[in-house]
C-alpha atoms as a PDB file:
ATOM      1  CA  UNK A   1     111.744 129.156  50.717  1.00  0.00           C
ATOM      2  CA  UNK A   2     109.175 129.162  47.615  1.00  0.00           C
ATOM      3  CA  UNK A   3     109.763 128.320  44.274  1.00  0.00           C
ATOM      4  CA  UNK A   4     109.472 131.241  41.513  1.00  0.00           C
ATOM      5  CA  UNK A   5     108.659 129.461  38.744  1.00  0.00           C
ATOM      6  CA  UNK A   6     107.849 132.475  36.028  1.00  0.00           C
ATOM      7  CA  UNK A   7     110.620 133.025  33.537  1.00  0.00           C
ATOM      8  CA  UNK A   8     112.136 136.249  34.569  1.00  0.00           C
ATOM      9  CA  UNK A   9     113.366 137.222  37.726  1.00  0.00           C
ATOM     10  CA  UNK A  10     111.071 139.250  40.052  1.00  0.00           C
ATOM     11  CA  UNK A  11     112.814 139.408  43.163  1.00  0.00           C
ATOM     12  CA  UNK A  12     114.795 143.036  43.723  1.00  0.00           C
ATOM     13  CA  UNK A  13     117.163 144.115  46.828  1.00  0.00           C
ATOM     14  CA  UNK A  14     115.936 146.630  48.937  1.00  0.00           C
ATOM     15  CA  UNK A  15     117.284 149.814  50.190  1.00  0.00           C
ATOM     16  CA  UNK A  16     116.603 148.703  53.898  1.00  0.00           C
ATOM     17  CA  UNK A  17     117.984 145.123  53.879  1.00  0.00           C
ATOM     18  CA  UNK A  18     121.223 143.995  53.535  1.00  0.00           C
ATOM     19  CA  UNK A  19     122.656 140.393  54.233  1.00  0.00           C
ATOM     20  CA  UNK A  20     125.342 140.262  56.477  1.00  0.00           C
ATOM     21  CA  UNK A  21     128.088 137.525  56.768  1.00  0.00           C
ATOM     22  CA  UNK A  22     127.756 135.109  59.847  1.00  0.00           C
ATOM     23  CA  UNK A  23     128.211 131.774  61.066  1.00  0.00           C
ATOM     24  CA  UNK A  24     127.662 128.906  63.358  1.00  0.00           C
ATOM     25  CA  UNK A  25     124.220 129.898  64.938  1.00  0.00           C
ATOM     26  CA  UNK A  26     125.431 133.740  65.244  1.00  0.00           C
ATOM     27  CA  UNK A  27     123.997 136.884  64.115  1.00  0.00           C
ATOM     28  CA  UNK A  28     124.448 140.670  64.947  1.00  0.00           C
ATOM     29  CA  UNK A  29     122.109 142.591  66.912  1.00  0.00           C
ATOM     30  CA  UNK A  30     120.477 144.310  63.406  1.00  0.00           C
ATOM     31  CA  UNK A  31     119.342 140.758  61.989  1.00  0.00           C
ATOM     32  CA  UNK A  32     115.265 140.874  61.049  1.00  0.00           C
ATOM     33  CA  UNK A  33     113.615 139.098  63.745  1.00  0.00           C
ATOM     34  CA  UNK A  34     109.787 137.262  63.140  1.00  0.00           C
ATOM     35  CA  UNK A  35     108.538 135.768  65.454  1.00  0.00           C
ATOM     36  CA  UNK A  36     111.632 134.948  67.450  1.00  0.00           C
ATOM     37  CA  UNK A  37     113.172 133.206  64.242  1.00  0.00           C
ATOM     38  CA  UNK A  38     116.229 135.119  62.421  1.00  0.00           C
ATOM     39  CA  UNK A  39     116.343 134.483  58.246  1.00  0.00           C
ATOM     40  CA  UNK A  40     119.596 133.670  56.935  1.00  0.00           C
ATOM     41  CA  UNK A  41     120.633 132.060  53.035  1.00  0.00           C
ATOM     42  CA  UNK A  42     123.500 130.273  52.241  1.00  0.00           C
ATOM     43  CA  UNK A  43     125.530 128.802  48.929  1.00  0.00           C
ATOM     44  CA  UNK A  44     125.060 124.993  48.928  1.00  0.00           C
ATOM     45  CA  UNK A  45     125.139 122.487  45.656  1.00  0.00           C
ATOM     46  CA  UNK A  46     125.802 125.753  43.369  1.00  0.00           C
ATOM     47  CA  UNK A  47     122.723 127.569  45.088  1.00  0.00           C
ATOM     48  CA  UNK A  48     121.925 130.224  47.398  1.00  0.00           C
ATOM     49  CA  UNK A  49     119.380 129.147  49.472  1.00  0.00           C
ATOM     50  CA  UNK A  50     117.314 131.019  51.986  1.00  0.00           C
ATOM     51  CA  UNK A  51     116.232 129.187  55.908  1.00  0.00           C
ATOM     52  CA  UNK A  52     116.309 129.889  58.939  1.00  0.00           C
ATOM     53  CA  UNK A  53     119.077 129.940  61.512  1.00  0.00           C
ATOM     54  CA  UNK A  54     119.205 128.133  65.059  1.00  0.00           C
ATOM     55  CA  UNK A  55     122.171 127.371  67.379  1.00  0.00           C
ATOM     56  CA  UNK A  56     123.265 124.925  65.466  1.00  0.00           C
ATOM     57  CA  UNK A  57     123.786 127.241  61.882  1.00  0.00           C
ATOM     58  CA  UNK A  58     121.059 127.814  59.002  1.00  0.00           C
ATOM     59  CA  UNK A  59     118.502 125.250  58.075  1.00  0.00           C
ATOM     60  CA  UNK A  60     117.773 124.921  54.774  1.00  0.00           C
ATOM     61  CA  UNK A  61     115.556 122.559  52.692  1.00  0.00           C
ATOM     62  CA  UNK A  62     117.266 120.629  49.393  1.00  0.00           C
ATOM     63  CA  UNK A  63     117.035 117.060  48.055  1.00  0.00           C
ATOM     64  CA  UNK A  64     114.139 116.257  50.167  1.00  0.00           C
ATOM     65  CA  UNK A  65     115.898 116.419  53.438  1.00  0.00           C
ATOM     66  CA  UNK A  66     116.892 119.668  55.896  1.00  0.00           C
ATOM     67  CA  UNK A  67     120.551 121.167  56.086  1.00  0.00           C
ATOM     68  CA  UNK A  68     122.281 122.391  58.089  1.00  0.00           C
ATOM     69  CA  UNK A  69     125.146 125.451  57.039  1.00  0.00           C
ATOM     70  CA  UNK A  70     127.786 126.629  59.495  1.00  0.00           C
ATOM     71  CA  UNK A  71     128.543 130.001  57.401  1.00  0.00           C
ATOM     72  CA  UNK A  72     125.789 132.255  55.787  1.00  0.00           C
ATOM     73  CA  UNK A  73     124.360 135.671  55.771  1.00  0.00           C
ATOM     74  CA  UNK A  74     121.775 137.323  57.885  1.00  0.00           C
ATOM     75  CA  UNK A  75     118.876 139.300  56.915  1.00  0.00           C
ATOM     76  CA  UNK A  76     119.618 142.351  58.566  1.00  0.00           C
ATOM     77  CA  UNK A  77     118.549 146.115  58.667  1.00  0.00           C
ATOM     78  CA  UNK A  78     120.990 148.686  56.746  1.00  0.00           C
ATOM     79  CA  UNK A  79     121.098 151.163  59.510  1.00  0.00           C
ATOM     80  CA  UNK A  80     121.712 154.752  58.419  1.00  0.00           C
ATOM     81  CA  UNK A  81     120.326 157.877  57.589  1.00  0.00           C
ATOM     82  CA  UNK A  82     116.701 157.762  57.969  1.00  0.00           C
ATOM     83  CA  UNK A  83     116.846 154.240  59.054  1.00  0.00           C
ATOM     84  CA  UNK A  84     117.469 153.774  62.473  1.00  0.00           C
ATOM     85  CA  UNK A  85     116.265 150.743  64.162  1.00  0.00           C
ATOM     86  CA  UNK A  86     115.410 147.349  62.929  1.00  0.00           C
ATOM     87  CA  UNK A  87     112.182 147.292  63.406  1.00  0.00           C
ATOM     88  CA  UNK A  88     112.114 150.371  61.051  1.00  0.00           C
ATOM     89  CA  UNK A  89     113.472 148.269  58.943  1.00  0.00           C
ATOM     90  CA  UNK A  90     111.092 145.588  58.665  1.00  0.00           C
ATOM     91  CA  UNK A  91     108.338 148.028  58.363  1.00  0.00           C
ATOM     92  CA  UNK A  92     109.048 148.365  54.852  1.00  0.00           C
ATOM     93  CA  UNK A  93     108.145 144.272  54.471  1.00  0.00           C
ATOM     94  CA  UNK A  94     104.947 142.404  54.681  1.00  0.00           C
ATOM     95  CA  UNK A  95     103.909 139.001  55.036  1.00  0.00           C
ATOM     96  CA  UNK A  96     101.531 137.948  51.479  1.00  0.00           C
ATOM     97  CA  UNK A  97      99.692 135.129  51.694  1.00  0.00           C
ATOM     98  CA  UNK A  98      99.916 132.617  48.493  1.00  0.00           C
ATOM     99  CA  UNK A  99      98.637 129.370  47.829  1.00  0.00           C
ATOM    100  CA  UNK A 100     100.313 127.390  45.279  1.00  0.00           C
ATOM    101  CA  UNK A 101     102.756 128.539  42.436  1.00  0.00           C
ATOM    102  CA  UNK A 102     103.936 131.938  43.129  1.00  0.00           C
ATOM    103  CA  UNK A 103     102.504 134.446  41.291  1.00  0.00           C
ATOM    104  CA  UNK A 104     103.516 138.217  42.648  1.00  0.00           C
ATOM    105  CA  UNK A 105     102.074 140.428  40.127  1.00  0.00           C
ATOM    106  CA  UNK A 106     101.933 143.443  42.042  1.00  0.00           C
ATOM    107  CA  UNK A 107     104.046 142.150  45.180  1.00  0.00           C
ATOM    108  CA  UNK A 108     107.549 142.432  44.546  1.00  0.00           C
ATOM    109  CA  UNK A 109     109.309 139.605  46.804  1.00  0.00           C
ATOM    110  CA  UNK A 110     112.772 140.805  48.657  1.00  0.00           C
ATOM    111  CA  UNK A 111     115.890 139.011  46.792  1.00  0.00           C
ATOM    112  CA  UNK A 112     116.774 135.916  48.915  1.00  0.00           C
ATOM    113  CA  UNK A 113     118.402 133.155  46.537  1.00  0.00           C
ATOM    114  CA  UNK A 114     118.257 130.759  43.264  1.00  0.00           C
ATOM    115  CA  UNK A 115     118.824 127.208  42.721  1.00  0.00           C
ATOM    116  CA  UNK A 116     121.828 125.911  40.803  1.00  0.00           C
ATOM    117  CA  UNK A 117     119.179 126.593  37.124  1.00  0.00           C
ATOM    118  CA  UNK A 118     119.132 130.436  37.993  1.00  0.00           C
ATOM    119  CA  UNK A 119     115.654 129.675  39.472  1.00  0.00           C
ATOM    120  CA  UNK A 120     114.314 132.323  42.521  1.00  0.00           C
ATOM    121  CA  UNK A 121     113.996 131.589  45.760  1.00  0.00           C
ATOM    122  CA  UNK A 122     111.971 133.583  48.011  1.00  0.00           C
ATOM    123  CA  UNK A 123     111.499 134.109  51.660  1.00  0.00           C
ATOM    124  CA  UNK A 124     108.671 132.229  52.551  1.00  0.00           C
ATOM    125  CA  UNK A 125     107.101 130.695  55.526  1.00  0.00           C
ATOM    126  CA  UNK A 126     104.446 128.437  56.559  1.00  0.00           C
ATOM    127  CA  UNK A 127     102.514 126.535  59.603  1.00  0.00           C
ATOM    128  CA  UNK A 128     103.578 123.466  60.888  1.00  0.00           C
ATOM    129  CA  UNK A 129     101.410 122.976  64.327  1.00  0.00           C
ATOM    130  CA  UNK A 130     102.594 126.077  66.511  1.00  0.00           C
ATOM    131  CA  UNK A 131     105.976 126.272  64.349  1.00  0.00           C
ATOM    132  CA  UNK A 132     106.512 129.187  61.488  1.00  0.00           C
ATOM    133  CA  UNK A 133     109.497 128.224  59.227  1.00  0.00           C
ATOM    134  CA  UNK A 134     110.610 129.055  55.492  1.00  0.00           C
ATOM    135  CA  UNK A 135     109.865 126.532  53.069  1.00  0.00           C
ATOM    136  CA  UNK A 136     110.259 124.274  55.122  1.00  0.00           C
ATOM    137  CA  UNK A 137     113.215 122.172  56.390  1.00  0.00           C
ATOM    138  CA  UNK A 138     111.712 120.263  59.748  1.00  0.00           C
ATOM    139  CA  UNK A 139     113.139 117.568  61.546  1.00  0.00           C
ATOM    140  CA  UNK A 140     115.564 116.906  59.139  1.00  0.00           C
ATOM    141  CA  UNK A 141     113.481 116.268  56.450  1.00  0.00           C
ATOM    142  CA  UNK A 142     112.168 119.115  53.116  1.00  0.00           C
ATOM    143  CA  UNK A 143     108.572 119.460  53.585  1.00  0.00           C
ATOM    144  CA  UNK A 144     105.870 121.516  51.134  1.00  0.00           C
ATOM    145  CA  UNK A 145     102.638 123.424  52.049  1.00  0.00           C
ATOM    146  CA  UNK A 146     100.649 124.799  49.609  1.00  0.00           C
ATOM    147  CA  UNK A 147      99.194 127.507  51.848  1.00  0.00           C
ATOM    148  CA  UNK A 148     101.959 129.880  52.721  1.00  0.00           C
ATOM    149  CA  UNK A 149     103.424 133.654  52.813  1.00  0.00           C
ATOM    150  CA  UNK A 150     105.880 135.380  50.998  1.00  0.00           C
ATOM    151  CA  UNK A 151     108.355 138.443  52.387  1.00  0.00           C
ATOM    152  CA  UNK A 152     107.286 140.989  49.730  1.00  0.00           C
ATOM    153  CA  UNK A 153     108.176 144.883  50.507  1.00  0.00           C
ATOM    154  CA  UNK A 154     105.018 147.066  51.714  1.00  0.00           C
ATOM    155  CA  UNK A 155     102.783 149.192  49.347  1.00  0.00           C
ATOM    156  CA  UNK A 156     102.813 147.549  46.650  1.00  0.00           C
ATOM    157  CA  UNK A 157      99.098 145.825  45.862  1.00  0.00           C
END
């Protein structure tokens, strides 16, 4: 997850995406896939916070440490219409490298979560060794990278 630290919200829902309620380590066959690694947010401490989900449920980073939430939703493709596969779906997303505070001017990040303050949370993810993650719960503990990337939808620059 990132931080959006500006003072209005950015973040906007998207016509292809829609999260989907699941739970303990589950998720239906339209869930966004990258890299082998499904996205999923949850509600925790007055939050909704986005991770990513394993067997064991949806890791998320808060307080400094990495937790884990049996119930959440899945980042998953609205099939319909023109829209008939996931990977259609995901088309309409692209990875945008940051470094630092967030700053999406012209990139317009996909609606993942907020803190408890109203704050945004974005889907973000980073490198740790061979390992992508979103910001960044890992082996139990919250970690921080200053080089990162940021699900924003595609053409907008």
């Amino acid at each position: 997850m990132a931080d959006q630290s500006l003072s209005s919200p950015v973040a906007q829902d998207h016509w292809a995406a829609t999260w989907t309620p699941e739970g303990h380590g589950q998720f239906s066959a339209n869930a966004f896939n990258y890299g082998g690694q499904h996205i999923g947010r949850g509600d925790y401490e007055g939050g909704v916070h986005p991770g990513f989900i394993t067997n064991q449920g949806l890791h998320i980073s808060y307080g400094g440490k990495e937790i884990i939430l049996k119930n959440y939703q899945v980042l998953s493709a609205k099939i319909g219409g023109s829209l008939t596969s996931v990977s259609q779906a995901q088309d309409q997303f692209k990875w945008k490298a940051f470094h630092g505070e967030v700053r999406p001017q012209f990139n317009i990040p996909l609606k993942a979560g907020h803190e408890r303050d109203g704050k945004e949370l974005y889907i973000a993810r980073v490198r740790h060794g061979d390992v992508e993650g979103a910001s960044y719960a890992f082996q139990g503990k919250e970690h921080r990278a200053l080089d990162y990337e940021v699900l924003v939808f595609q053409g907008n620059e």
